[in-house]
Structure formats: structure tokens, C-alpha cells
PDB file of N, CA and C in Angstrom:
ATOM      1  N   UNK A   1      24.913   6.163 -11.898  1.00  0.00           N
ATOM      2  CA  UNK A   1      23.835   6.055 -10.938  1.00  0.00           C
ATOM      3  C   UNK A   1      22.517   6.423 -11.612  1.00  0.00           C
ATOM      4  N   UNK A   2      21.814   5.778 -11.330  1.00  0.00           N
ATOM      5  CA  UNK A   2      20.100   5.874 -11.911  1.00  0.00           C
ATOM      6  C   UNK A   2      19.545   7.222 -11.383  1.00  0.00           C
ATOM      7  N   UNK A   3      18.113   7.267 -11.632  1.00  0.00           N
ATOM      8  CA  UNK A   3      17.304   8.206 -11.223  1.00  0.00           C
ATOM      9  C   UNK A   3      17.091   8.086  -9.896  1.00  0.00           C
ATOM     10  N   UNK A   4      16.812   9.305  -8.875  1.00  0.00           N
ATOM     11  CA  UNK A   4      16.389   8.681  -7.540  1.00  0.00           C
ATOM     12  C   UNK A   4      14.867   8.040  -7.988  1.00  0.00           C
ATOM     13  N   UNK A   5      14.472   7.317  -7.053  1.00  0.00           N
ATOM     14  CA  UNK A   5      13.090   6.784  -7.037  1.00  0.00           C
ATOM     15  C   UNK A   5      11.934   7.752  -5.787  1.00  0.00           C
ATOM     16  N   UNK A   6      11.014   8.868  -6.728  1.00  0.00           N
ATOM     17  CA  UNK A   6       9.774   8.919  -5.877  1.00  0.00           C
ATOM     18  C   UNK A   6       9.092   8.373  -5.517  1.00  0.00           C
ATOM     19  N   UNK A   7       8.782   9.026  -4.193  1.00  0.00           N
ATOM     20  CA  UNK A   7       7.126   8.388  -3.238  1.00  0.00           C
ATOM     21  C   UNK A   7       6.255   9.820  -3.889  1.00  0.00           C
ATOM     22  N   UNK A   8       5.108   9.332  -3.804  1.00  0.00           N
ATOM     23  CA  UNK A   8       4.129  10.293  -4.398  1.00  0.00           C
ATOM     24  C   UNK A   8       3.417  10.200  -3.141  1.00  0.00           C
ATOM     25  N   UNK A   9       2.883  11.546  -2.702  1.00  0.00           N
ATOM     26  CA  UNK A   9       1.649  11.413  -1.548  1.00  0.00           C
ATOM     27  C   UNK A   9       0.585  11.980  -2.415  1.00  0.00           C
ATOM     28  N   UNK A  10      -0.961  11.734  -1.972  1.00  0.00           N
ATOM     29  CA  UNK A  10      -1.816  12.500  -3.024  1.00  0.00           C
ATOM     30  C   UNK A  10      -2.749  12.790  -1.271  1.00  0.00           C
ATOM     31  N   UNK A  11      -2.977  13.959  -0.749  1.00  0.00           N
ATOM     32  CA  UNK A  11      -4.012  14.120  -0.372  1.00  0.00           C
ATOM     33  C   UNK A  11      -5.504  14.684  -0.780  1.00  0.00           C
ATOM     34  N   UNK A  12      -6.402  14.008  -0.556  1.00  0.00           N
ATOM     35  CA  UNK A  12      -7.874  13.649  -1.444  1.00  0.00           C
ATOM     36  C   UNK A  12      -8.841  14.858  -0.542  1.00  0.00           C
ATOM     37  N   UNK A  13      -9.635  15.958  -1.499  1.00  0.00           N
ATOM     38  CA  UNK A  13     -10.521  16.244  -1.001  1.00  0.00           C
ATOM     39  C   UNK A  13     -11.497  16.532  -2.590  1.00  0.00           C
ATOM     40  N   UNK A  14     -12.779  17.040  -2.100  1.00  0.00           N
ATOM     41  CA  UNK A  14     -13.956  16.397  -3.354  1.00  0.00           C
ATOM     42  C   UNK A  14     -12.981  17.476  -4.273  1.00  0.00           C
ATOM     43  N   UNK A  15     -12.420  18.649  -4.434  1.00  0.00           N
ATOM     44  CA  UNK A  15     -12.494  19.555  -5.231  1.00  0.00           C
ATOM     45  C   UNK A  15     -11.505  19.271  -5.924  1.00  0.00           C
ATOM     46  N   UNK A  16     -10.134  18.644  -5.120  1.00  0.00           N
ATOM     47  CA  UNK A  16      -8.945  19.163  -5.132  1.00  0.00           C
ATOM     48  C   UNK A  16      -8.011  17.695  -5.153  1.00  0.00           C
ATOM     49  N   UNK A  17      -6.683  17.211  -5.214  1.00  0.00           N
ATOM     50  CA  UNK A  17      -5.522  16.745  -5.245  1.00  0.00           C
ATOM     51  C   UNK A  17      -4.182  17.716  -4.841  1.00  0.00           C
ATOM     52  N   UNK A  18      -3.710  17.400  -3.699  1.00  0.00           N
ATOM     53  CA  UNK A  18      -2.320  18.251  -3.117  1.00  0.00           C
ATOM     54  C   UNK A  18      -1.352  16.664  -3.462  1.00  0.00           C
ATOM     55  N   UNK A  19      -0.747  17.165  -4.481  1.00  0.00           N
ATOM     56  CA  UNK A  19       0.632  15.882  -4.451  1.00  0.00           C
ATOM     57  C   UNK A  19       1.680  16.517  -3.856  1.00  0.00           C
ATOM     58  N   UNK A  20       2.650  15.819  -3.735  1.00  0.00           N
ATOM     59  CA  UNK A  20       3.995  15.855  -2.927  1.00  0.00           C
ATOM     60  C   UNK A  20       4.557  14.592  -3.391  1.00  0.00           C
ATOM     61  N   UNK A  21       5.761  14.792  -3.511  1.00  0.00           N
ATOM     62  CA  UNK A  21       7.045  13.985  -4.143  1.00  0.00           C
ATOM     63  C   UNK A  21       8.268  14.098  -2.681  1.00  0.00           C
ATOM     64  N   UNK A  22       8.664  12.739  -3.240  1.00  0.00           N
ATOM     65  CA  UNK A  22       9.856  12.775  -1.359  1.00  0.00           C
ATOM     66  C   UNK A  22      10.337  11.562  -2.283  1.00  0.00           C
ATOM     67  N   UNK A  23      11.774  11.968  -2.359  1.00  0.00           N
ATOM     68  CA  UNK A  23      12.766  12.966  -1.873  1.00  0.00           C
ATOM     69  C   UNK A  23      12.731  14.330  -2.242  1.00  0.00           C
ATOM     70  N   UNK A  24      12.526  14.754  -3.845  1.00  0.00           N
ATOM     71  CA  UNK A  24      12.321  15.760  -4.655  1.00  0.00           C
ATOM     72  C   UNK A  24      11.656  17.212  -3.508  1.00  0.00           C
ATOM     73  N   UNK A  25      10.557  17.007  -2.791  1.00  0.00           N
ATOM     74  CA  UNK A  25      10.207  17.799  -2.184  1.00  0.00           C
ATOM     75  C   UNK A  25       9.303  18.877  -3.392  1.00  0.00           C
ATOM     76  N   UNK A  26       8.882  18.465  -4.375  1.00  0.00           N
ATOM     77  CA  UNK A  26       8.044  19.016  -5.525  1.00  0.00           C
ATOM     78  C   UNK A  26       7.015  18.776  -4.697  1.00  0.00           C
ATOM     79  N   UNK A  27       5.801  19.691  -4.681  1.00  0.00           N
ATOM     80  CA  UNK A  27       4.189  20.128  -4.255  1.00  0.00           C
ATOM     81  C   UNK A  27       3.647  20.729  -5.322  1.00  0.00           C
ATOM     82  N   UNK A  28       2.414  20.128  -5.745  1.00  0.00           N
ATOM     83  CA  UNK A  28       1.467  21.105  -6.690  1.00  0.00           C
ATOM     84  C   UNK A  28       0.325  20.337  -6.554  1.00  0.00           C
ATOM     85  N   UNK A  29      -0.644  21.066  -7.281  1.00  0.00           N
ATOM     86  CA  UNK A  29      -2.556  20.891  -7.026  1.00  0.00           C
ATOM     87  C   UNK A  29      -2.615  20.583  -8.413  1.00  0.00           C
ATOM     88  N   UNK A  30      -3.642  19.773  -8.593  1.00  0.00           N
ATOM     89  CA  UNK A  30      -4.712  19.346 -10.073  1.00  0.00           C
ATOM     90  C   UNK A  30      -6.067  19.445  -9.307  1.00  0.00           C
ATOM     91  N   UNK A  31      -7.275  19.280 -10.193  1.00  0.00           N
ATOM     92  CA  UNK A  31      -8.669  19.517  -9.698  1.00  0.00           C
ATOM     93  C   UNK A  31      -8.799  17.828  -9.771  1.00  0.00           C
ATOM     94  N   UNK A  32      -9.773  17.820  -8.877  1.00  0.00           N
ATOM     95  CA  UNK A  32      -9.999  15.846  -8.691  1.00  0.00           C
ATOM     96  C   UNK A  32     -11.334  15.956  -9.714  1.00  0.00           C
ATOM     97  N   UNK A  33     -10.976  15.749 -11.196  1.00  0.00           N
ATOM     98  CA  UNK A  33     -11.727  15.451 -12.085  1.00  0.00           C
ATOM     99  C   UNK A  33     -10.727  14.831 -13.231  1.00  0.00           C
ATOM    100  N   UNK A  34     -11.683  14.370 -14.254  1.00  0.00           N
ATOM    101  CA  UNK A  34     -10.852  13.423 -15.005  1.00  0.00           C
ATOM    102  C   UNK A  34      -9.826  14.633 -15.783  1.00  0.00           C
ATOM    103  N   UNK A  35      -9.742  15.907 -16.055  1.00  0.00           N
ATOM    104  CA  UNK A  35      -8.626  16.370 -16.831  1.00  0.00           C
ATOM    105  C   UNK A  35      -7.801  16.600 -15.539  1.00  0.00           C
ATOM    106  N   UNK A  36      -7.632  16.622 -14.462  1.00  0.00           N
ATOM    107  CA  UNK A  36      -6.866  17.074 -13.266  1.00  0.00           C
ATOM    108  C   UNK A  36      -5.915  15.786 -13.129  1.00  0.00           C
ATOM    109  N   UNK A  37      -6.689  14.432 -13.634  1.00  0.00           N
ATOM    110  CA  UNK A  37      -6.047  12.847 -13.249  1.00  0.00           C
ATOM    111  C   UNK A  37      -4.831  12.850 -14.308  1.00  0.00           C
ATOM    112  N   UNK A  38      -5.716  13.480 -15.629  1.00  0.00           N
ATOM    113  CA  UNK A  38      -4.948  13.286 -16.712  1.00  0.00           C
ATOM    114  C   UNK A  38      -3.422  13.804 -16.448  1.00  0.00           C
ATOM    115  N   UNK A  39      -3.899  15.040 -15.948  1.00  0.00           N
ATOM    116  CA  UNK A  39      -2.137  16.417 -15.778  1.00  0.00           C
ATOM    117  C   UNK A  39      -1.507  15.437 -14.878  1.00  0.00           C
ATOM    118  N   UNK A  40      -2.165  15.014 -13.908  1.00  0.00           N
ATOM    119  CA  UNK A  40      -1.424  14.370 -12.779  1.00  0.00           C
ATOM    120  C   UNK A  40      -0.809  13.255 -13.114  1.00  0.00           C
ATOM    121  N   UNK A  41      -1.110  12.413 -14.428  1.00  0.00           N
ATOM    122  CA  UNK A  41      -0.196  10.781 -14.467  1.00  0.00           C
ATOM    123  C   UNK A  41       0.442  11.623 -15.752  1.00  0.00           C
ATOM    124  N   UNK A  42       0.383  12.661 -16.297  1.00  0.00           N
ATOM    125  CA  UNK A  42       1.265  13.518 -17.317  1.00  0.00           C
ATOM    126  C   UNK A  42       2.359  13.812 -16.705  1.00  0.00           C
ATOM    127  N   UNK A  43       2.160  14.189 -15.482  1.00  0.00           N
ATOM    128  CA  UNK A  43       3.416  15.151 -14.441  1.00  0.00           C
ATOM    129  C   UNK A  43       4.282  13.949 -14.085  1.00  0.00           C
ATOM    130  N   UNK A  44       3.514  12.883 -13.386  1.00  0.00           N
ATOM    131  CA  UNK A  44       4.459  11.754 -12.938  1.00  0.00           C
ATOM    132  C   UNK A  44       5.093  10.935 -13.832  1.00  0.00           C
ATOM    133  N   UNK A  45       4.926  10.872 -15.367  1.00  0.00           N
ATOM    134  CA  UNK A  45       4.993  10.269 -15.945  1.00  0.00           C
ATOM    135  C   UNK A  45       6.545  10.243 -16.344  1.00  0.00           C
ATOM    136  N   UNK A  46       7.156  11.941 -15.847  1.00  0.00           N
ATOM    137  CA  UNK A  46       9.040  11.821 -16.133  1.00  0.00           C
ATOM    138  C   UNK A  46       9.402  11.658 -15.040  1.00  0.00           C
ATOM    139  N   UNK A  47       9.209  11.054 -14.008  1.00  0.00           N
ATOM    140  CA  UNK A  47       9.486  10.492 -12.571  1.00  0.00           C
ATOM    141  C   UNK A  47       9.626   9.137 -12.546  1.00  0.00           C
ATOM    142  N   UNK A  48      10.505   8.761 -11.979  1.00  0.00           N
ATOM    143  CA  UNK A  48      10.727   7.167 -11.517  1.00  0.00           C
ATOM    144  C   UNK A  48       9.892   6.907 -10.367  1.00  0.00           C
ATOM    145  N   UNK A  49       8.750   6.429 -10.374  1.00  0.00           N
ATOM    146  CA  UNK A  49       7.904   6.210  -9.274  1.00  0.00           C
ATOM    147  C   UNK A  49       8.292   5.026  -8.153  1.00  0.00           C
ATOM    148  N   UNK A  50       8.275   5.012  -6.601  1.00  0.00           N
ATOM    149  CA  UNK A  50       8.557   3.953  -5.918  1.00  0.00           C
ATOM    150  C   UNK A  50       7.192   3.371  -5.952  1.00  0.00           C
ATOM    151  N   UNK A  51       6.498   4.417  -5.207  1.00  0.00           N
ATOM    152  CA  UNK A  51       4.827   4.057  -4.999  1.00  0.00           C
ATOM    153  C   UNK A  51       4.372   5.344  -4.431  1.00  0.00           C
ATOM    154  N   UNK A  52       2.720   4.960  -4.533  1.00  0.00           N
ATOM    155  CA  UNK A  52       2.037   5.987  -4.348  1.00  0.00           C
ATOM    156  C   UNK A  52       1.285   5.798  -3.430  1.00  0.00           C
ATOM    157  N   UNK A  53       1.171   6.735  -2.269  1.00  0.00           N
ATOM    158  CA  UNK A  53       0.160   6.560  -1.267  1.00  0.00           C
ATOM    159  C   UNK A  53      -1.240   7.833  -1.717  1.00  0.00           C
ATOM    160  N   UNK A  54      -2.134   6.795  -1.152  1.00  0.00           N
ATOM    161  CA  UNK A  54      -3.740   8.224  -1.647  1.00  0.00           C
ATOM    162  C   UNK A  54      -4.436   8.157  -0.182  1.00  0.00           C
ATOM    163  N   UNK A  55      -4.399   9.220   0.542  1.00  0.00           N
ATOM    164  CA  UNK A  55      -5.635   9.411   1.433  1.00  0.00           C
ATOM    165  C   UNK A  55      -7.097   8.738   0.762  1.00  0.00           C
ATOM    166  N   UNK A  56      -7.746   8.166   1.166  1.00  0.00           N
ATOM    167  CA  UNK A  56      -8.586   7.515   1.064  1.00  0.00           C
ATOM    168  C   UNK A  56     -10.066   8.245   1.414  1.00  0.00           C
ATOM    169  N   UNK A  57     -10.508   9.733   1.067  1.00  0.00           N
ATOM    170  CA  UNK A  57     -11.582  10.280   1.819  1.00  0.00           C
ATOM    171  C   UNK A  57     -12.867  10.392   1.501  1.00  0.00           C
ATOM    172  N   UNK A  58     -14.054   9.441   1.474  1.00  0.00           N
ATOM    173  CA  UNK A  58     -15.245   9.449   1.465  1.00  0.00           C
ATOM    174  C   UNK A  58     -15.262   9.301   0.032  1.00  0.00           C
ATOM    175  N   UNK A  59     -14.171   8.636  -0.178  1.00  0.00           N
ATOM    176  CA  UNK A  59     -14.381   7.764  -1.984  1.00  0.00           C
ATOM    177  C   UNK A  59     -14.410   8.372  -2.817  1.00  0.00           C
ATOM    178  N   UNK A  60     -13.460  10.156  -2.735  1.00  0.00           N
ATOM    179  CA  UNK A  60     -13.725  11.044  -3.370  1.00  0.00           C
ATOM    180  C   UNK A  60     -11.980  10.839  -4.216  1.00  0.00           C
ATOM    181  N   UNK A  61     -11.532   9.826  -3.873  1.00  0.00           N
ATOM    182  CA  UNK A  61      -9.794   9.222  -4.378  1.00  0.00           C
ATOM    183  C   UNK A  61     -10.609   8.140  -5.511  1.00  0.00           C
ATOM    184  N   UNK A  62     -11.711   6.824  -5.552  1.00  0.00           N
ATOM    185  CA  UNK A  62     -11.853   6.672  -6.264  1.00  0.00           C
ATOM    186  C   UNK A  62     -11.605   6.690  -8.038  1.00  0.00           C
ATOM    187  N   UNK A  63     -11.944   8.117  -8.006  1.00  0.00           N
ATOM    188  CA  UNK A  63     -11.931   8.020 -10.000  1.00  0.00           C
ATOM    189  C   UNK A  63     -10.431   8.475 -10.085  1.00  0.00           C
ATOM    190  N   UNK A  64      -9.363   8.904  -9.066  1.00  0.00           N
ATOM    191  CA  UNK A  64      -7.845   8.980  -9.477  1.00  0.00           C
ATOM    192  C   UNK A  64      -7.410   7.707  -9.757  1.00  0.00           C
ATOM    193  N   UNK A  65      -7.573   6.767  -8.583  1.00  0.00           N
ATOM    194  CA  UNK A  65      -7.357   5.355  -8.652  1.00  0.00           C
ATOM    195  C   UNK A  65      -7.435   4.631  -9.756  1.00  0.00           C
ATOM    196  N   UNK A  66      -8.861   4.767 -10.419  1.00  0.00           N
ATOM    197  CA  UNK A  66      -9.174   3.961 -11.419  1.00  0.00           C
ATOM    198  C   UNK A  66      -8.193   4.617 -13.013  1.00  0.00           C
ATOM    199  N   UNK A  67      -8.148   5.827 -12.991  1.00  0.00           N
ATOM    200  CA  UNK A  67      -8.059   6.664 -13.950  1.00  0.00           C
ATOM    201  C   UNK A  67      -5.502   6.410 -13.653  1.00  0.00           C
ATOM    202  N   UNK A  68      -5.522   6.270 -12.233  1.00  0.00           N
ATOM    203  CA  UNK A  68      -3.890   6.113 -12.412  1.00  0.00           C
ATOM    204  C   UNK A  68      -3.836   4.157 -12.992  1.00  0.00           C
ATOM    205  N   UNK A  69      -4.765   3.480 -12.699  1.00  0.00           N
ATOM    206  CA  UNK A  69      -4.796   1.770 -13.024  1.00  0.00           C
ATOM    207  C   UNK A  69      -4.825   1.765 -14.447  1.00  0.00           C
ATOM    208  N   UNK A  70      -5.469   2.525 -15.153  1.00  0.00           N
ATOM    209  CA  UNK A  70      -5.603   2.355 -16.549  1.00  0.00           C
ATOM    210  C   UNK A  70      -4.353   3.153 -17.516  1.00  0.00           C
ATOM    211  N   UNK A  71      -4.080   3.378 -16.696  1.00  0.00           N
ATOM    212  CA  UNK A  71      -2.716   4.575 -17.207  1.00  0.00           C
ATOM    213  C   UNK A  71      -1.458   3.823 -16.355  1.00  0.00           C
ATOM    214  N   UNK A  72      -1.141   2.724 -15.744  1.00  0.00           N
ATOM    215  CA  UNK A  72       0.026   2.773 -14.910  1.00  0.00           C
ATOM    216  C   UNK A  72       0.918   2.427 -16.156  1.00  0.00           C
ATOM    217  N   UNK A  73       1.334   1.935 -17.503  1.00  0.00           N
ATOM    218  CA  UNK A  73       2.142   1.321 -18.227  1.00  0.00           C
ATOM    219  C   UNK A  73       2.893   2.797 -18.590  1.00  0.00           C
ATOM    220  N   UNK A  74       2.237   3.989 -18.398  1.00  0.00           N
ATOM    221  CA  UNK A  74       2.932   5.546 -18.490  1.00  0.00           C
ATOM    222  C   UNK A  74       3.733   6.154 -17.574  1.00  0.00           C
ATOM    223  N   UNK A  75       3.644   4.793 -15.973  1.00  0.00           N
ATOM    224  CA  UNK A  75       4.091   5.508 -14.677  1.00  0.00           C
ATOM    225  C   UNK A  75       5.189   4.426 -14.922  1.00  0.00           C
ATOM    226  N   UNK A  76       6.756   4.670 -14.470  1.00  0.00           N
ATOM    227  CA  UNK A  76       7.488   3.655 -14.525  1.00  0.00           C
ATOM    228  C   UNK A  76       7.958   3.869 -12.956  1.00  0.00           C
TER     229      UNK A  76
END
């Protein structure tokens, strides 16, 4: 049997990133700046990803977005 497959949640505020993993039930924080994006597609990167949902808040998800698009060939 394979790996299970994560859902990633990311809730977005200007300072901060709260992820959550389901099924795993793993929670932890990065800072919403580009070394916080970095740890964050570092962390997911030994995870079998299904998909990722991002709160969407006052475009402050933006530079994760762009910063997980240029990095997805690291997310499997």
C-alpha cells in the first residue's frame, strides 16, 4: 500500500500561515514571507500531496501561491 495522500489547509493572515494536514492531523506556523514559503514547500515536500486549499485574505496568500507554483515539481 502507498503513502496516504494529504489535503493541506493554509489559513492566510498578513503575518502568519497556520497549515494543517488531514488525514495526518499535523498543525504548524511559518511567517508569510518568502523564507516562511520556503520551510513550508520544504515541510510538504516528504508528503504525498492531494491538494491544497489557501484562504484567500486581502491578497495577503498571493506571494505563497506564486512562491508554491514555482516550486510545485518539489510537491508530489
Amino acid at each position: 500500500m502507498g503513502e496516504v495522500r494529504q489535503w493541506v489547509g493554509i489559513d492566510v493572515s498578513q503575518a502568519k500561515l497556520d497549515i494543517a494536514l488531514r488525514p495526518s492531523g499535523r498543525r504548524w506556523q511559518v511567517s508569510n514571507n518568502e523564507a516562511g514559503w520556503q520551510e513550508l514547500v520544504g515541510e510538504l515536500a516528504g508528503f504525498v500531496i492531494a491538494g491544497v486549499v489557501v484562504e484567500s485574505t486581502g491578497g495577503w496568500s498571493e506571494g505563497w501561491c506564486r512562491c508554491c507554483n514555482a516550486r510545485r515539481s518539489r510537491l508530489r
